[in-house]
Protein backbone atom coordinates (compact mmCIF):
# COMPACT_ATOMS: atom_id res chain seq x y z
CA UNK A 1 -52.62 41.71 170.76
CA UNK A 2 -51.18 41.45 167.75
CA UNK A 3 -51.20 43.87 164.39
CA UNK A 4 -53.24 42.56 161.55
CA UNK A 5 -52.17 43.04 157.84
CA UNK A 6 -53.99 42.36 154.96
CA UNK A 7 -53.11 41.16 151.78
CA UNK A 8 -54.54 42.74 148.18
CA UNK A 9 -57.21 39.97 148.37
CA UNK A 10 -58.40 39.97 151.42
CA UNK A 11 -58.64 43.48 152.12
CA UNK A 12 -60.58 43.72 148.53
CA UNK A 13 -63.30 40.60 149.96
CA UNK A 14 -63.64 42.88 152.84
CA UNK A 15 -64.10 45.74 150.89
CA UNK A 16 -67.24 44.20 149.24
CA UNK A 17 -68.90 45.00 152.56
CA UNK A 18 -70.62 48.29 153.54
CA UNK A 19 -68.80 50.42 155.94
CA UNK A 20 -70.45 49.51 158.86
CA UNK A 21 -70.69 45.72 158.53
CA UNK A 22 -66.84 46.37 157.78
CA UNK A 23 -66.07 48.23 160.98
CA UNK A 24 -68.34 45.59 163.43
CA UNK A 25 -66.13 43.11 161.80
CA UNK A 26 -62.47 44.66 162.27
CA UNK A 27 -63.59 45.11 165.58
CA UNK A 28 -64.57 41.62 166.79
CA UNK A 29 -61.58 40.16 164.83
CA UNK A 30 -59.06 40.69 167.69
CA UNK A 31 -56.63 38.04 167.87
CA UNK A 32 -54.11 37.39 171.26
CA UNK A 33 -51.71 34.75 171.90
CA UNK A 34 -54.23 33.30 174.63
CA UNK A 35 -56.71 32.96 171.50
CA UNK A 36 -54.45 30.69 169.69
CA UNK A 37 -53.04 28.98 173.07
CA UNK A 38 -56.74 27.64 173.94
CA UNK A 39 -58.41 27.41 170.47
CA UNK A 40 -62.13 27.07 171.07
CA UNK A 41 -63.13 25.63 167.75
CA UNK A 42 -65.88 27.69 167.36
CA UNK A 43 -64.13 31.46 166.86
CA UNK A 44 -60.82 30.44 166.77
CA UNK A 45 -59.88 26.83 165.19
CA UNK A 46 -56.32 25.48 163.26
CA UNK A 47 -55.66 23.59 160.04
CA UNK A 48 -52.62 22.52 159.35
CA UNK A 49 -50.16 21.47 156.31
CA UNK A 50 -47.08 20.26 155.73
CA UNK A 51 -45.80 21.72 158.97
CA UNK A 52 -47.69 25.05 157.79
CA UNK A 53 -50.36 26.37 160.68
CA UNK A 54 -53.10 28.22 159.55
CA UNK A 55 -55.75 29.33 161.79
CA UNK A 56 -59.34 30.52 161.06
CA UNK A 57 -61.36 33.31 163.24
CA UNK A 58 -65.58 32.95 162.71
CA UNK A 59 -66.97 36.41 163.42
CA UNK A 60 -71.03 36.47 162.19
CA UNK A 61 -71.15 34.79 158.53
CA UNK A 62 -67.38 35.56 157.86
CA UNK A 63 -64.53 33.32 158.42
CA UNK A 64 -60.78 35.37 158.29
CA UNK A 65 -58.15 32.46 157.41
CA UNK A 66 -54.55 34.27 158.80
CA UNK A 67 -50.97 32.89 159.67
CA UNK A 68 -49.31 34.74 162.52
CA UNK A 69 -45.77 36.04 161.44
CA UNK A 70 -42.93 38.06 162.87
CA UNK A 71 -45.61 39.00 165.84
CA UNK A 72 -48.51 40.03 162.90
CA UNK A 73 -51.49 38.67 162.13
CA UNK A 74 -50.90 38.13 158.01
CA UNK A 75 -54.83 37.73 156.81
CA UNK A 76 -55.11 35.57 153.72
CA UNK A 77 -58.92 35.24 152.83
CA UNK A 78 -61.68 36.47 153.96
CA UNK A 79 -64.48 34.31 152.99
CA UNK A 80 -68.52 34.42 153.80
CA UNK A 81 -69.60 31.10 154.76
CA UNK A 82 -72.38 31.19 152.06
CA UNK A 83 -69.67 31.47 149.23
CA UNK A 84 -69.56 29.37 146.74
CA UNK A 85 -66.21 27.96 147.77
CA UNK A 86 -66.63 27.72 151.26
CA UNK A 87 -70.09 26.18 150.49
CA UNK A 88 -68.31 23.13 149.09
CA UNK A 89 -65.42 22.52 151.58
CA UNK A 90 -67.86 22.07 154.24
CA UNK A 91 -70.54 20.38 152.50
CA UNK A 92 -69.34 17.70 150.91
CA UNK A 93 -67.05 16.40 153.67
CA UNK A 94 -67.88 14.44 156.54
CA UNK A 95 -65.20 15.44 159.18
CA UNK A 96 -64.91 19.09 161.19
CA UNK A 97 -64.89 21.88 159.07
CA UNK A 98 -61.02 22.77 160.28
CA UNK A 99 -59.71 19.04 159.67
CA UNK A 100 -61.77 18.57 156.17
CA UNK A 101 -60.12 22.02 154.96
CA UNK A 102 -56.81 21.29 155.62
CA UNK A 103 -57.42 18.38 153.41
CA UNK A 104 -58.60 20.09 150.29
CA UNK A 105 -56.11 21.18 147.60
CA UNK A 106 -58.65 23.62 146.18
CA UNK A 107 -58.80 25.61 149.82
CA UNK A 108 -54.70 25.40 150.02
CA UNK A 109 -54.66 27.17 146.09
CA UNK A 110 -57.00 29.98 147.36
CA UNK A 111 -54.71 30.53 150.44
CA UNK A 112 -51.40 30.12 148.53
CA UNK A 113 -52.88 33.10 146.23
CA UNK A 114 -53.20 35.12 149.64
CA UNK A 115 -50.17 33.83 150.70
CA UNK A 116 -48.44 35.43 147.28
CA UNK A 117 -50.53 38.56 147.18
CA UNK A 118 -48.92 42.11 148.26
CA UNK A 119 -49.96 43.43 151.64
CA UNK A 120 -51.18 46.51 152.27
């Protein structure tokens, strides 16, 4: 198991939640080497740039986009699948969600914010 660290950002989209929506949350995002060995694509998936892994964890209507560093869990976003962003990179593109993310420059700009954010 590994520790998970949140940046400004993402701690502040999970913050929108109430407390207990946060809590069932936190506690189904549990992430283990195994996870990430045998990605499932349906909790766990990977998207990939520029020799930059990224991987994505679906819990309910959340999806947690994190990079694993130094033996942490580094969460970028934290994005409800109904959001307006999130909305549009799955929409409008005809391939898996994973694949047609790693594609879009508009997705890469939300996680190179996270990416640049302090963490808490």
């Amino acid at each position: 198991m590994f520790q998970i660290v949140f940046n400004e950002i993402s701690a502040a989209e999970i913050s929108q939640l109430g407390t207990l929506e946060q809590l069932e949350l936190l506690d189904e995002f549990q992430v283990s080497e195994k996870d990430l060995e045998n990605l499932d694509g349906t909790r766990f998936g990977k998207i990939a740039r520029a020799g930059q892994t990224l991987y994505r964890f679906r819990a309910k209507d959340w999806r947690f986009y994190f990079q694993v560093k130094d033996g942490s869990v580094i969460v970028h976003r934290v994005l409800h699948k109904g959001t307006f962003s999130d909305f549009l990179f799955r929409s409008k593109l005809p391939g898996s969600e994973d694949e047609e993310l790693g594609k879009s420059k508009h997705f890469w700009k939300l996680i190179d914010e996270g990416q640049a954010a302090r963490r808490l």
